[in-house]
Protein backbone atom coordinates (compact mmCIF):
# COMPACT_ATOMS: atom_id res chain seq x y z
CA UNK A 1 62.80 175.01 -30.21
CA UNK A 2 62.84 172.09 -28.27
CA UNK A 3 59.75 171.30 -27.91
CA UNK A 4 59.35 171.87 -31.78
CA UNK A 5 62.03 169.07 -32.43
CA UNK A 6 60.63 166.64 -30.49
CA UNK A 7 57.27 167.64 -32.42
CA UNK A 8 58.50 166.10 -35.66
CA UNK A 9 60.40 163.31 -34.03
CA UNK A 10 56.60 161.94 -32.66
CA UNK A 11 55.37 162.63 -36.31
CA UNK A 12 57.80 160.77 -38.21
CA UNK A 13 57.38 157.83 -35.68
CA UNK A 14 53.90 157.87 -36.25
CA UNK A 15 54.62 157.56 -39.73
CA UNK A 16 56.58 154.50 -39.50
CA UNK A 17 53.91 152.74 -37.83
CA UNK A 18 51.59 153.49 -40.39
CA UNK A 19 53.75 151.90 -43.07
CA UNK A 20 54.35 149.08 -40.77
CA UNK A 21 50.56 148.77 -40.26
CA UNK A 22 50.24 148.66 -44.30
CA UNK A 23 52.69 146.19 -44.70
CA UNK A 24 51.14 144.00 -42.19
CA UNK A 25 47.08 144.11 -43.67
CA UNK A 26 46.27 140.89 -45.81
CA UNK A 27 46.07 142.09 -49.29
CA UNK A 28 42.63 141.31 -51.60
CA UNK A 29 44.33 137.58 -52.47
CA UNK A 30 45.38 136.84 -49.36
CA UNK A 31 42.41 138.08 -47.47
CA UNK A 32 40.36 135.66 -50.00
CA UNK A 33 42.28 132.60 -48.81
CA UNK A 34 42.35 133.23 -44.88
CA UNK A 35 38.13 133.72 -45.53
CA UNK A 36 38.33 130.44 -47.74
CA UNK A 37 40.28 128.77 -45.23
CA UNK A 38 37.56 129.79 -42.07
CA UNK A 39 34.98 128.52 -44.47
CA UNK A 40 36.50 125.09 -45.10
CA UNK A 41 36.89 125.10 -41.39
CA UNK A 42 33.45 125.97 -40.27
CA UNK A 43 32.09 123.17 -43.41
CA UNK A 44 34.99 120.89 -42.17
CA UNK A 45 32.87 121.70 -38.74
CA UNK A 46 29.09 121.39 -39.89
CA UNK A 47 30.12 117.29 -41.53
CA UNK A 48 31.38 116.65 -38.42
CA UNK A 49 28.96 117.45 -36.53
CA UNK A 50 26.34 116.16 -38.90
CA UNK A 51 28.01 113.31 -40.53
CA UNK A 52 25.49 110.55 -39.74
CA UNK A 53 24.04 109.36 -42.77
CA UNK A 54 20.75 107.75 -42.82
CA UNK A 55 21.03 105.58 -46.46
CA UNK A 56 24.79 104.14 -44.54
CA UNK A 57 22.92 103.18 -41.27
CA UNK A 58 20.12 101.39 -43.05
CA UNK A 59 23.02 99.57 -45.28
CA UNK A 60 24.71 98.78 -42.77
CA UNK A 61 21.77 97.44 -40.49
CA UNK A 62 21.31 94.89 -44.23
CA UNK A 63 24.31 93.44 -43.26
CA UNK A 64 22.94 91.88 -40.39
CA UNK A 65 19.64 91.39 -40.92
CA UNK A 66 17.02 88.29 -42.26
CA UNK A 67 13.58 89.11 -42.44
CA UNK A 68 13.85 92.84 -41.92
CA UNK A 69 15.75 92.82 -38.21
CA UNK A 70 18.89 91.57 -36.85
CA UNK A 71 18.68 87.80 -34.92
CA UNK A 72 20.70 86.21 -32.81
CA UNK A 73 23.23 85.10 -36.11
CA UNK A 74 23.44 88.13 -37.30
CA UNK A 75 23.64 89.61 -33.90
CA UNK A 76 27.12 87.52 -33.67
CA UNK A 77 28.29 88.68 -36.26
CA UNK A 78 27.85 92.04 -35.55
CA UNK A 79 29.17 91.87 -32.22
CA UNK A 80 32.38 90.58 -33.92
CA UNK A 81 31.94 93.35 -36.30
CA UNK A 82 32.56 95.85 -32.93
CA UNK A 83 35.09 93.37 -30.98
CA UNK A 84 32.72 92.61 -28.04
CA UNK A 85 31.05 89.30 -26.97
CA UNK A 86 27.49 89.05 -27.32
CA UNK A 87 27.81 88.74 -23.22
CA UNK A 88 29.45 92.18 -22.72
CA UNK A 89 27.06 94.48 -20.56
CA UNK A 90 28.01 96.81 -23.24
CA UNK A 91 25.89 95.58 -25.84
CA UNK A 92 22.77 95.46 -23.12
CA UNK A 93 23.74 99.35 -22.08
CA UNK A 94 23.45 99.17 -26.58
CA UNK A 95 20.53 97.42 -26.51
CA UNK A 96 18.99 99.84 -23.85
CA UNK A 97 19.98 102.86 -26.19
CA UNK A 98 17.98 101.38 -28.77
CA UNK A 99 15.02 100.50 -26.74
CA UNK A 100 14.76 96.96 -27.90
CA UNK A 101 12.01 94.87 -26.55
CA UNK A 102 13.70 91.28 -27.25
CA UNK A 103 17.15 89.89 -26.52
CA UNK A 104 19.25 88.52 -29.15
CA UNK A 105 16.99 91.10 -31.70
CA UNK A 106 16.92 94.25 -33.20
CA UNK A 107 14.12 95.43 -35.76
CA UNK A 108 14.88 98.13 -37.94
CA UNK A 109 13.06 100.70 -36.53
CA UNK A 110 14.69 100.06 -32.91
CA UNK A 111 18.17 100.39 -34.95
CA UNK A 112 17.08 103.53 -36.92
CA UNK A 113 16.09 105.25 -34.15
CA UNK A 114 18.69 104.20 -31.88
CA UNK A 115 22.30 104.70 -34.06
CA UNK A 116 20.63 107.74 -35.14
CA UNK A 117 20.36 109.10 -31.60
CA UNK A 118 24.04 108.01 -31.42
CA UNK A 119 24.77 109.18 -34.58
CA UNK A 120 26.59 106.09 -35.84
CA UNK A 121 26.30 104.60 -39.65
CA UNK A 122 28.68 101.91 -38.54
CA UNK A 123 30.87 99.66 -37.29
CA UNK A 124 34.25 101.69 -36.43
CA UNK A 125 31.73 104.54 -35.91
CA UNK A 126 29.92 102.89 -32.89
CA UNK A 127 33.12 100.74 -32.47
CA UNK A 128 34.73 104.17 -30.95
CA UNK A 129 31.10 104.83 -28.82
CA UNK A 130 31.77 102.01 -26.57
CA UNK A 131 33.49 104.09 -23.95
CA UNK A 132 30.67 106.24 -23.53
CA UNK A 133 28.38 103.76 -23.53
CA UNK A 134 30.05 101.74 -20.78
CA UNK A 135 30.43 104.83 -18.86
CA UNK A 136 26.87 104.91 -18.87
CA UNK A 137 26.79 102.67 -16.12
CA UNK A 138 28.71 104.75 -13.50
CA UNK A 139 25.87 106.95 -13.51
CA UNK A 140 23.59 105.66 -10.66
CA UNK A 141 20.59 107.45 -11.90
CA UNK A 142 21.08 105.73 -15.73
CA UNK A 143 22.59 102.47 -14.51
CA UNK A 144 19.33 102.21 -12.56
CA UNK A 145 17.27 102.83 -15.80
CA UNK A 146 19.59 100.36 -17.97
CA UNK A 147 18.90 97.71 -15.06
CA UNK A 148 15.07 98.27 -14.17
CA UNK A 149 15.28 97.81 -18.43
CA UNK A 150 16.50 94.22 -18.45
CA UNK A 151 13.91 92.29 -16.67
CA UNK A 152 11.63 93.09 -19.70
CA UNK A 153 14.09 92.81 -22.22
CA UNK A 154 15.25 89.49 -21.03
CA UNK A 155 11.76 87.92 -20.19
CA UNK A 156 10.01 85.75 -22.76
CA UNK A 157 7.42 87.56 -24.84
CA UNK A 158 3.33 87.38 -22.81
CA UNK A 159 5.93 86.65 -19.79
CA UNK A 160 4.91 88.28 -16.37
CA UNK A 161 7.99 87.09 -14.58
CA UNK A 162 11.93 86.40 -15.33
CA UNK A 163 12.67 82.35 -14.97
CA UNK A 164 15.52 82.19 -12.38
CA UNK A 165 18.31 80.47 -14.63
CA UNK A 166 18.44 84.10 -16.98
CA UNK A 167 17.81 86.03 -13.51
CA UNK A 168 20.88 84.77 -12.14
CA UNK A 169 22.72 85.43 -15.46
CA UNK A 170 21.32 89.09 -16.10
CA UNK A 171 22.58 89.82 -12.45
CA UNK A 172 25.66 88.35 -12.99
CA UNK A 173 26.58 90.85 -15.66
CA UNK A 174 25.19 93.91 -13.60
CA UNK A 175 25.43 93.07 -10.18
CA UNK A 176 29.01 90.75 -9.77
CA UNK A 177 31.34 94.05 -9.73
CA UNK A 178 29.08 96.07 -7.95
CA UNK A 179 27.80 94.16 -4.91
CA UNK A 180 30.40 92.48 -2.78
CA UNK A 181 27.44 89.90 -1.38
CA UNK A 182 26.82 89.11 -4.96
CA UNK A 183 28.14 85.81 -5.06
CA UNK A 184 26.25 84.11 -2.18
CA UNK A 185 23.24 85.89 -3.79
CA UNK A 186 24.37 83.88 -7.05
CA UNK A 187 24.66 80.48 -4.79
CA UNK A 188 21.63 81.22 -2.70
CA UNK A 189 19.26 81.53 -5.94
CA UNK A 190 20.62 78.19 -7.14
CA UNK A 191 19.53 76.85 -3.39
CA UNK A 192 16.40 78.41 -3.09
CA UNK A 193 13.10 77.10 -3.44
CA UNK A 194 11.02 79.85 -2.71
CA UNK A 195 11.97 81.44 -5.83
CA UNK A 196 11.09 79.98 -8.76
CA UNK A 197 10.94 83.14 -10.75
CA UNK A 198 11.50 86.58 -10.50
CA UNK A 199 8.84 89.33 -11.17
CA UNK A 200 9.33 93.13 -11.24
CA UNK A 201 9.17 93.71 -7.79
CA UNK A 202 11.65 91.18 -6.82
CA UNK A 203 13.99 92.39 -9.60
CA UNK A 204 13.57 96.12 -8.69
CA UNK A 205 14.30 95.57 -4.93
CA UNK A 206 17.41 93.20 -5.47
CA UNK A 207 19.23 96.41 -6.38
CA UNK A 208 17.87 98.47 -3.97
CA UNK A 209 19.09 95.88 -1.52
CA UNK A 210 22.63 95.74 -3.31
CA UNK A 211 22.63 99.88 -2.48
CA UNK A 212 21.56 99.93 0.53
CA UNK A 213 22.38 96.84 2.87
CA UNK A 214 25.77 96.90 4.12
CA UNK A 215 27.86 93.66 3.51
CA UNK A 216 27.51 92.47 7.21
CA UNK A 217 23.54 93.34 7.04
CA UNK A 218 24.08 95.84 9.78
CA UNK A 219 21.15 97.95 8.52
CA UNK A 220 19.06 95.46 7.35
CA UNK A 221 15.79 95.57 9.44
CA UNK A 222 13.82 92.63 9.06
CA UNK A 223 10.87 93.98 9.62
CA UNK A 224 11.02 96.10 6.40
CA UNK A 225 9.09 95.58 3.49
CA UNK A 226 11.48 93.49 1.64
CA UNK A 227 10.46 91.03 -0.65
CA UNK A 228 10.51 87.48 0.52
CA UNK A 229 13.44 86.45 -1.61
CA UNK A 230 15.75 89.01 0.14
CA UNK A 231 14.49 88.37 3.93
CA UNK A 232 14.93 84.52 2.92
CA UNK A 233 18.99 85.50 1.23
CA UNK A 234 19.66 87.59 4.62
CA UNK A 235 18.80 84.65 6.95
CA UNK A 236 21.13 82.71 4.74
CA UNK A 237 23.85 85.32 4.81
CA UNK A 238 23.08 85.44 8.45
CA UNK A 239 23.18 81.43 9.21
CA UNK A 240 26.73 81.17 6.67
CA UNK A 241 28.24 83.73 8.64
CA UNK A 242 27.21 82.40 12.37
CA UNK A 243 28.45 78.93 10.62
């Protein structure tokens, strides 16, 4: 019958398959290396992902260091060590990362702490972090916190207030590609005199000012509570550009 021959046609097809199916499943040796191979790969995975070492980092920390921290030779040296001046804002957005309290220093706990939240042991290790941590500051929210960080990290220890000269130069390396009124900021604190210094308030609201005012002063309302400094630099602004 028809239906009969078409019956055993189906069967031996199904047949085939299942000898094609046999052919195709990963023998008892083979099956071993494909699970050794995902098991390298996941390992391969874990040291990768948990590759900093603790014993490298505090080695390579020695290589810097006198007296138990990194100074301002050492510091040199290890900005050479990364291909960056010891004036790149990258090594402040660094310097942030490890919470250091003085410029030009870093103790061993600060560096500890900090490459470990990096997870770098060294040099070409952190050398290949500097992207990220220069992209750091095209986040508003963290460029804000790497900037409101400065004053106190640049300010002489038992100092309340930032001497103008390392003012000018800490907003330089913020401020001068960010805020298009930035230069006659720069010439106006060399002018003033009724700056000497620069405290936290000062510091905080220069930025806010840099956000907010538009490069004409358009917006700017002198009746708000700016500091002195900055109702003092818009009259200046004001009196170059009616000049």
């Amino acid at each position: 019958m028809p239906f009969q021959g078409k019956k055993r046609k189906w069967q031996g097809s199904e047949e085939s398959k299942k000898i094609k199916r046999s052919r195709n499943l990963p023998t008892s040796k083979s099956q071993k290396s494909i699970t050794d191979a995902l098991s390298a790969s996941s390992h391969h995975k874990t040291q990768s992902k948990c590759s900093f070492n603790m014993k490298n980092c505090i080695k390579w920390f020695k290589e810097y260091a006198e007296n138990n921290q990194v100074e301002p030779e050492g510091m040199e040296r290890f900005c050479k060590s990364l291909g960056v001046e010891p004036d790149d804002v990258v090594m402040l957005v660094l310097a942030h990362q490890l919470n250091a309290k003085k410029m030009g220093f870093f103790t061993i706990e600060e560096w500890s702490r900090g490459m470990q939240k990096l997870q770098c042991d060294s040099s070409p290790k952190l050398e290949r972090k500097l992207g990220f941590l220069r992209e750091i500051l095209n986040d508003p929210a963290q460029f804000k916190s790497v900037y409101r960080y400065a004053i106190d990290f640049s300010k002489e220890p038992g100092q309340r207030t930032l001497d103008l000269n390392t003012a000018n130069v800490m907003l330089s390396l913020l401020l001068s590609k960010r805020w298009s009124l930035f230069p006659k900021f720069q010439v106006f604190l060399e002018q003033t005199k009724s700056c000497r210094a620069m405290n936290r308030d000062q510091w905080n609201n220069v930025l806010e000012f840099s956000r907010s005012i538009q490069p004409d002063l358009s917006n700017y309302d002198s009746d708000g509570a700016w500091p002195v400094v900055l109702d003092d630099f818009a009259e200046y602004v004001k009196c170059d550009q009616n000049s």
